[in-house]
C-alpha atoms as a PDB file:
ATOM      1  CA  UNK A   1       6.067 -12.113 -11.038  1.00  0.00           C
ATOM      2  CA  UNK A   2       7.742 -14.573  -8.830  1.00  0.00           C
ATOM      3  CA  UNK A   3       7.304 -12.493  -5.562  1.00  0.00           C
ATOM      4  CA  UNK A   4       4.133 -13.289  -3.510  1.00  0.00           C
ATOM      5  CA  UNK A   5       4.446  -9.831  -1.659  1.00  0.00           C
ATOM      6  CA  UNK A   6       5.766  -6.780  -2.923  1.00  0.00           C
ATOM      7  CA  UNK A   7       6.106  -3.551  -1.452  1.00  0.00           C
ATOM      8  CA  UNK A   8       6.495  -0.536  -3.389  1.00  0.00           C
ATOM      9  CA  UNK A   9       6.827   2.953  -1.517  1.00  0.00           C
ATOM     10  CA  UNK A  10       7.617   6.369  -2.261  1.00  0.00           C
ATOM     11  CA  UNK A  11       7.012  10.138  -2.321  1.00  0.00           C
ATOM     12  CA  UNK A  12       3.872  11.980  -3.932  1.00  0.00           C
ATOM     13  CA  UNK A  13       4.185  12.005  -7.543  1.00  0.00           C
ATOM     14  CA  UNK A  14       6.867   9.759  -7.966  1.00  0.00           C
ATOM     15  CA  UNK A  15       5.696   7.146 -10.054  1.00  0.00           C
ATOM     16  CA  UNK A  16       4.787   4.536  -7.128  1.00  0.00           C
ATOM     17  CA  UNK A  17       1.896   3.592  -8.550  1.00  0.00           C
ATOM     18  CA  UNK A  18       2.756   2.929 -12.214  1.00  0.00           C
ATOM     19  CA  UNK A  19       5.152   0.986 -11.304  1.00  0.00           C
ATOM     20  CA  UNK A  20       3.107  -1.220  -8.696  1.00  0.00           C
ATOM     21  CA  UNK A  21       0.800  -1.444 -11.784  1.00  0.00           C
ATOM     22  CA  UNK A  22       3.350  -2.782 -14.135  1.00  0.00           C
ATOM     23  CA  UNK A  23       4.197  -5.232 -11.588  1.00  0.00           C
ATOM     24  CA  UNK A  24       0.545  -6.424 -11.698  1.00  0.00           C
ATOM     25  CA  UNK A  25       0.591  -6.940 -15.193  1.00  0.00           C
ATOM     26  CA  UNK A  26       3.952  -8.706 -15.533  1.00  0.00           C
ATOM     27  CA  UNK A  27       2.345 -11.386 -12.561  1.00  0.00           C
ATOM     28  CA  UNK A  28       0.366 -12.838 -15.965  1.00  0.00           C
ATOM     29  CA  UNK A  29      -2.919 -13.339 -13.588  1.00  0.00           C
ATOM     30  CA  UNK A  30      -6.048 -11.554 -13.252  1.00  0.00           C
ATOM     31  CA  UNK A  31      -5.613  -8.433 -11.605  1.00  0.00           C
ATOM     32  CA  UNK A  32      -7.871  -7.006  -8.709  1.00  0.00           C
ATOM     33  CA  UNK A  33      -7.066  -3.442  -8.014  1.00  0.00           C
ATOM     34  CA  UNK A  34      -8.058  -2.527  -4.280  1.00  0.00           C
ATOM     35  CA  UNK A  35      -8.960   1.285  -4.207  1.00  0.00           C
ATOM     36  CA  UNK A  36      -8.706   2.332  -0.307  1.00  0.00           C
ATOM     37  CA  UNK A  37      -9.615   6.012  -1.335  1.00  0.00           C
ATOM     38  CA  UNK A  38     -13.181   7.121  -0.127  1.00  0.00           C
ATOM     39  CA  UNK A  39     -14.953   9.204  -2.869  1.00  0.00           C
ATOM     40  CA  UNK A  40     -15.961  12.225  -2.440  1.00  0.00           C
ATOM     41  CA  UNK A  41     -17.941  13.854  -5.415  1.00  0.00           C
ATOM     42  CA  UNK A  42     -17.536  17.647  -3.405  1.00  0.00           C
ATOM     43  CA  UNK A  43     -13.782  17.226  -3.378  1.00  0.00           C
ATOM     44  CA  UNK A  44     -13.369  17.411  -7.636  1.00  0.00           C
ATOM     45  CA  UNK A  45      -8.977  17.958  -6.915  1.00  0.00           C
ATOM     46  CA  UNK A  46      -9.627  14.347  -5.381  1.00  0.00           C
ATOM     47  CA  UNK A  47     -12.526  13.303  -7.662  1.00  0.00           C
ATOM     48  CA  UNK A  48      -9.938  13.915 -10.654  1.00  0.00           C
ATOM     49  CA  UNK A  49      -6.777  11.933  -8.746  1.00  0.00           C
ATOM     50  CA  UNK A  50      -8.980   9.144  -8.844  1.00  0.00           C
ATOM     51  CA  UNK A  51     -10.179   9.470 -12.219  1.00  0.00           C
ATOM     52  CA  UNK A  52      -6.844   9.390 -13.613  1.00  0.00           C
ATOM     53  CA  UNK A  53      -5.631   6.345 -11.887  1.00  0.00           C
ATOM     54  CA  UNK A  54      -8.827   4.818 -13.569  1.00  0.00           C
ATOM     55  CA  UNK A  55      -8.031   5.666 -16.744  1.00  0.00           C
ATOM     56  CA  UNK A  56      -4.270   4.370 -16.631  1.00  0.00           C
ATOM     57  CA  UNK A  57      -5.611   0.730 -15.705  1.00  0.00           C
ATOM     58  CA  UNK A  58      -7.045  -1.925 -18.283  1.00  0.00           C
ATOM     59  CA  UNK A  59     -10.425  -2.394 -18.496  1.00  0.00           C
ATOM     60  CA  UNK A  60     -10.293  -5.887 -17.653  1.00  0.00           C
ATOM     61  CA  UNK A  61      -9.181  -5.475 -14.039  1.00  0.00           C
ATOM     62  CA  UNK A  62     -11.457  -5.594 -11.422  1.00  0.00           C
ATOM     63  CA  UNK A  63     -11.595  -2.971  -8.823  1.00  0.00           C
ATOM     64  CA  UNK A  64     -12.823  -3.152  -5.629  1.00  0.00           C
ATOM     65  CA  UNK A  65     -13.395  -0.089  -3.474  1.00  0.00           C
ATOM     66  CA  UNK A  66     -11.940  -1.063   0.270  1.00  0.00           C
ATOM     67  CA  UNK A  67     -11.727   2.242   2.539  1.00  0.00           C
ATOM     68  CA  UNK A  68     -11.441   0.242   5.950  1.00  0.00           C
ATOM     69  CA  UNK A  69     -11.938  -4.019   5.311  1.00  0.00           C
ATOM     70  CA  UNK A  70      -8.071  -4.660   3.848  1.00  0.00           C
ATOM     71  CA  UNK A  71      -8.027  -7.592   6.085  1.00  0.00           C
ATOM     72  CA  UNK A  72     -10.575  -9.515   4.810  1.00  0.00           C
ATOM     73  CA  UNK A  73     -10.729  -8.395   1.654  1.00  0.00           C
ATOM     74  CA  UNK A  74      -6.903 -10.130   1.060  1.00  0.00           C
ATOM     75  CA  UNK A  75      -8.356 -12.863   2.327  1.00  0.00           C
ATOM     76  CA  UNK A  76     -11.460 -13.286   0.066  1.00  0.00           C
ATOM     77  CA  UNK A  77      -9.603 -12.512  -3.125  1.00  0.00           C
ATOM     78  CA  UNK A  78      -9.081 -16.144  -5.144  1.00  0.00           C
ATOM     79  CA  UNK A  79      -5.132 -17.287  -4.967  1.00  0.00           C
ATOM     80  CA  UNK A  80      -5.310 -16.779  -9.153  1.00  0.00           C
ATOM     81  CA  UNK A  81      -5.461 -13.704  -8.948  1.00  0.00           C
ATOM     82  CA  UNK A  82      -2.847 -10.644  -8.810  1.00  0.00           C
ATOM     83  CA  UNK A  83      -4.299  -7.601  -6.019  1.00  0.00           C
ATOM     84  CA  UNK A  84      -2.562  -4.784  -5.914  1.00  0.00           C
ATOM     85  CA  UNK A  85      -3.534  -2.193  -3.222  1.00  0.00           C
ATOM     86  CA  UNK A  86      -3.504   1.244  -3.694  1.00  0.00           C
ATOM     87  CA  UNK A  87      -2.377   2.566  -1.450  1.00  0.00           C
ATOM     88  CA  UNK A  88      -1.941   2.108   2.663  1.00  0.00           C
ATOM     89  CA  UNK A  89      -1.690   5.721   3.454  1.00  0.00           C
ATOM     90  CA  UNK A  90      -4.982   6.346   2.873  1.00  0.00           C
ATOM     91  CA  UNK A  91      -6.159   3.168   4.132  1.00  0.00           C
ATOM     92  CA  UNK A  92      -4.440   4.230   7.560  1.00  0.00           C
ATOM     93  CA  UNK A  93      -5.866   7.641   6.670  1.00  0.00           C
ATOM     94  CA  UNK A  94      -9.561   6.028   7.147  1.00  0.00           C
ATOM     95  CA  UNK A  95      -8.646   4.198  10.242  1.00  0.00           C
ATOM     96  CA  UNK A  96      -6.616   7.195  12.047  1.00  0.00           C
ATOM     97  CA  UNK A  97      -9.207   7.474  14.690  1.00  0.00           C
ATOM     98  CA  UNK A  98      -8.919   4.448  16.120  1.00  0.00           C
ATOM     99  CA  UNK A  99      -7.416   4.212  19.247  1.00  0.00           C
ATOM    100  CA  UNK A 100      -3.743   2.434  19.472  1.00  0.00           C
ATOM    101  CA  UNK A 101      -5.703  -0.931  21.213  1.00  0.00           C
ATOM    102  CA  UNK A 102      -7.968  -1.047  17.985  1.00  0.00           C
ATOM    103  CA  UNK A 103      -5.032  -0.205  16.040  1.00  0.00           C
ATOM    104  CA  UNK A 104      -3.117  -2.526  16.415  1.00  0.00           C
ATOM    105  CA  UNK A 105      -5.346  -5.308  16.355  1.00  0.00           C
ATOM    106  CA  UNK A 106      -6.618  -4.094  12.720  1.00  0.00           C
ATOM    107  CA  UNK A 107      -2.816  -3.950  12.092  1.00  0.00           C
ATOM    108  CA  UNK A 108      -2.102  -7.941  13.298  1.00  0.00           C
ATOM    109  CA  UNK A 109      -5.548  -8.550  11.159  1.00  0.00           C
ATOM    110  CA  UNK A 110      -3.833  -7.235   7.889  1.00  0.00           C
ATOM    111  CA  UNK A 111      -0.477  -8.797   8.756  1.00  0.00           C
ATOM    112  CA  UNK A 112      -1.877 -12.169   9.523  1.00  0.00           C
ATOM    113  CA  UNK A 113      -4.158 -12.009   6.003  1.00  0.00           C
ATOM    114  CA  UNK A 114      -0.643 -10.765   4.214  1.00  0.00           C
ATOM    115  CA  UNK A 115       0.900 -14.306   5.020  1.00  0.00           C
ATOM    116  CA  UNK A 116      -1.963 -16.176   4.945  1.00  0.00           C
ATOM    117  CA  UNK A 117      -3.178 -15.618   1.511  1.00  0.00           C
ATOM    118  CA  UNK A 118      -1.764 -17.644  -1.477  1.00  0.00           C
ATOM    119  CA  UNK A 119      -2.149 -14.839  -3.810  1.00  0.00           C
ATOM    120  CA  UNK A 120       0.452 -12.458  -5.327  1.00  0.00           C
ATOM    121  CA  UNK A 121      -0.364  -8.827  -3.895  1.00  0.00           C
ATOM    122  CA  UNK A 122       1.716  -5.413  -4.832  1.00  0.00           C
ATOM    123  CA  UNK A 123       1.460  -2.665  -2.528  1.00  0.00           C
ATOM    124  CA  UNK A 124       1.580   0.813  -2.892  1.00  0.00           C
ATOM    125  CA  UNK A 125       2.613   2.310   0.115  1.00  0.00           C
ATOM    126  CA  UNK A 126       3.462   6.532   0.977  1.00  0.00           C
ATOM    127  CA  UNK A 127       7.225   7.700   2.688  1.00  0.00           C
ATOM    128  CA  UNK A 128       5.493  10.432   5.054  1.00  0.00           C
ATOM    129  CA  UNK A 129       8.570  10.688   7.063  1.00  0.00           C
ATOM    130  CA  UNK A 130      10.563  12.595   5.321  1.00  0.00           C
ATOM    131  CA  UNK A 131       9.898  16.022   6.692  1.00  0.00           C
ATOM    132  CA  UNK A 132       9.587  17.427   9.099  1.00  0.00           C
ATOM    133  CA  UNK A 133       7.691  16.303  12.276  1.00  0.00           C
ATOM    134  CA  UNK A 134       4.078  17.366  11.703  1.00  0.00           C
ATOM    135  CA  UNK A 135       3.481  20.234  14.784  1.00  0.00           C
ATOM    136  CA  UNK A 136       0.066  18.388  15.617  1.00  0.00           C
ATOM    137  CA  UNK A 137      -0.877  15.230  16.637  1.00  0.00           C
ATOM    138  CA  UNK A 138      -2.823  13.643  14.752  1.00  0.00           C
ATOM    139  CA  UNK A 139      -0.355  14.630  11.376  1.00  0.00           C
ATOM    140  CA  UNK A 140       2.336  12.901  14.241  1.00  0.00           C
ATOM    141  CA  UNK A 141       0.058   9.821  14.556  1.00  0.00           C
ATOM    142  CA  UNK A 142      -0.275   9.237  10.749  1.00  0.00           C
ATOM    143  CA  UNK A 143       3.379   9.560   9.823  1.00  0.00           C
ATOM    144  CA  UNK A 144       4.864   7.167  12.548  1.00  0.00           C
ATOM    145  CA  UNK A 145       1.634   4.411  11.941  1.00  0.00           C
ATOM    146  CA  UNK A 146       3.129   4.650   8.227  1.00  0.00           C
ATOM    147  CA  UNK A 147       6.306   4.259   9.273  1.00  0.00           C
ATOM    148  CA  UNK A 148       5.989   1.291  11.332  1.00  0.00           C
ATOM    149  CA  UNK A 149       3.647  -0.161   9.119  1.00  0.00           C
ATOM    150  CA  UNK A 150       5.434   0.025   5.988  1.00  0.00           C
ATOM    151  CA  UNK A 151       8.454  -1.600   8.253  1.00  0.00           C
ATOM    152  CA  UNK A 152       6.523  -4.344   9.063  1.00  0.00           C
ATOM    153  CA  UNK A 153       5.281  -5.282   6.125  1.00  0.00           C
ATOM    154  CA  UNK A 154       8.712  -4.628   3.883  1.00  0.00           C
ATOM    155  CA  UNK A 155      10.090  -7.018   6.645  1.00  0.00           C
ATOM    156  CA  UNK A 156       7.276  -9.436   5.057  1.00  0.00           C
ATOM    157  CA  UNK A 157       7.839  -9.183   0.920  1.00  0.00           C
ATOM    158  CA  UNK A 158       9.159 -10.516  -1.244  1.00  0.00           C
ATOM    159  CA  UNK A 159      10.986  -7.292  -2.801  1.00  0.00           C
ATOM    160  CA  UNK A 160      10.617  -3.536  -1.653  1.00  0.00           C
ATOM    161  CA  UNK A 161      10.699  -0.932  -4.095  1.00  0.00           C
ATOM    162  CA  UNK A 162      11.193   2.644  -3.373  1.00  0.00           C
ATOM    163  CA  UNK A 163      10.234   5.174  -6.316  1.00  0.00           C
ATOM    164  CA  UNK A 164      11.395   8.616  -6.694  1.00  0.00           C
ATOM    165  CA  UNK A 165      11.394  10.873  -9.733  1.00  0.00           C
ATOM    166  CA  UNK A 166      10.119   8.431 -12.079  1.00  0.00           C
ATOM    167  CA  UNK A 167      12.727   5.574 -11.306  1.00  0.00           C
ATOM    168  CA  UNK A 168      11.912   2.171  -9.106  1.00  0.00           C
ATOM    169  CA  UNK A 169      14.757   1.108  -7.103  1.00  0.00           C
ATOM    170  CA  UNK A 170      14.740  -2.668  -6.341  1.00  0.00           C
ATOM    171  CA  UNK A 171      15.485  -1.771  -1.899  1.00  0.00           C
ATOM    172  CA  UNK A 172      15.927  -5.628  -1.662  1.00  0.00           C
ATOM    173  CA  UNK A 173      18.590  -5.790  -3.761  1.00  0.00           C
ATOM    174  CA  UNK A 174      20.650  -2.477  -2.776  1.00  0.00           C
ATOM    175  CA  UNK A 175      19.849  -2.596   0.694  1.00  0.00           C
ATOM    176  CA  UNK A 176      20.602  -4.155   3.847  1.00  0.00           C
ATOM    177  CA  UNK A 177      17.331  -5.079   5.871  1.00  0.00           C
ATOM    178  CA  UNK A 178      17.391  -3.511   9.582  1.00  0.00           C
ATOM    179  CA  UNK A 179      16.960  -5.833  12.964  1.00  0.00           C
ATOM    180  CA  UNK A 180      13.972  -5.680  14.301  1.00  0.00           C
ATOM    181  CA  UNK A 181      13.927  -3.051  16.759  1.00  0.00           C
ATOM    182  CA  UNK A 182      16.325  -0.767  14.954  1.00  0.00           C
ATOM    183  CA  UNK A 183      13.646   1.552  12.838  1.00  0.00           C
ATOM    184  CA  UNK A 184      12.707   4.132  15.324  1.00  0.00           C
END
């Protein structure tokens, strides 16, 4: 893996996070595997989503369970090592409550620790916006925090991916990055 930070996005079931975790394994390093899910042992639908991510990874990576401390958790992780981070939506799904001030300070926290760590990270990362606009706020609030985060940091990496039906396309190669300003 000769990216430092890659990005891969996509719909529900599309494959995102396969491929993120074949990326991982091609970096040749020791992989950490950031879970940002919180478990719930009522919620069994959820209990068994997380269950069969387990099951698809090799034992020997190491996973961490990081609902809310992304930040500093990039920053801890030794630089020989590959993290992958699944996913942001529900990391941004445990921070939703905070107000746009503590936002976007936890926001420039996990931006600065993105360029300041010298390991190789893969993200997975939801497309929420491709409905229609949520009718309530706080469905509003998620979706555009997504949006602009996933903007900010696809402005960072290395190499975007977006994955849909089973097939990774390499965004940094097809596409044509927007100016900043332009992704409302």
């Amino acid at each position: 893996m000769d990216n430092r930070l890659i990005l891969v996005t996509g719909p529900a079931r599309s494959g995102k996070s396969e491929w993120a975790e074949k990326l991982a394994a091609r970096s040749g390093k020791k992989v950490i595997y950031v879970a940002t899910a919180q478990v719930d042992p009522t919620d069994y639908e959820w209990q068994a989503r997380i269950e069969r991510h387990q099951q698809r990874r090799p034992a020997d990576w190491k996973t961490l369970n990081v609902p809310v401390e992304l930040a500093a958790t990039i920053l801890s992780v030794p630089q020989d090592t590959c993290l992958l981070v699944d996913s942001l939506g529900t990391w941004l799904a445990n921070c939703l409550e905070q107000e746009d001030g503590t936002w976007n300070a936890t926001v420039s926290e996990l931006v600065k620790s993105l360029s300041e760590t010298g390991c190789p990270i893969v993200i997975v990362a939801e497309e929420a916006g491709w409905g229609v606009v949520p009718a309530y706020s706080t469905g509003r609030r998620f979706r555009d925090r997504l949006g602009f985060l996933t903007q900010q940091i696809g402005a960072m990496a290395d190499a975007v991916y977006l994955v849909t039906a089973g097939y990774a396309l390499n965004l940094s190669r097809l596409g044509i990055p927007l100016e900043k300003g332009l992704g409302e």
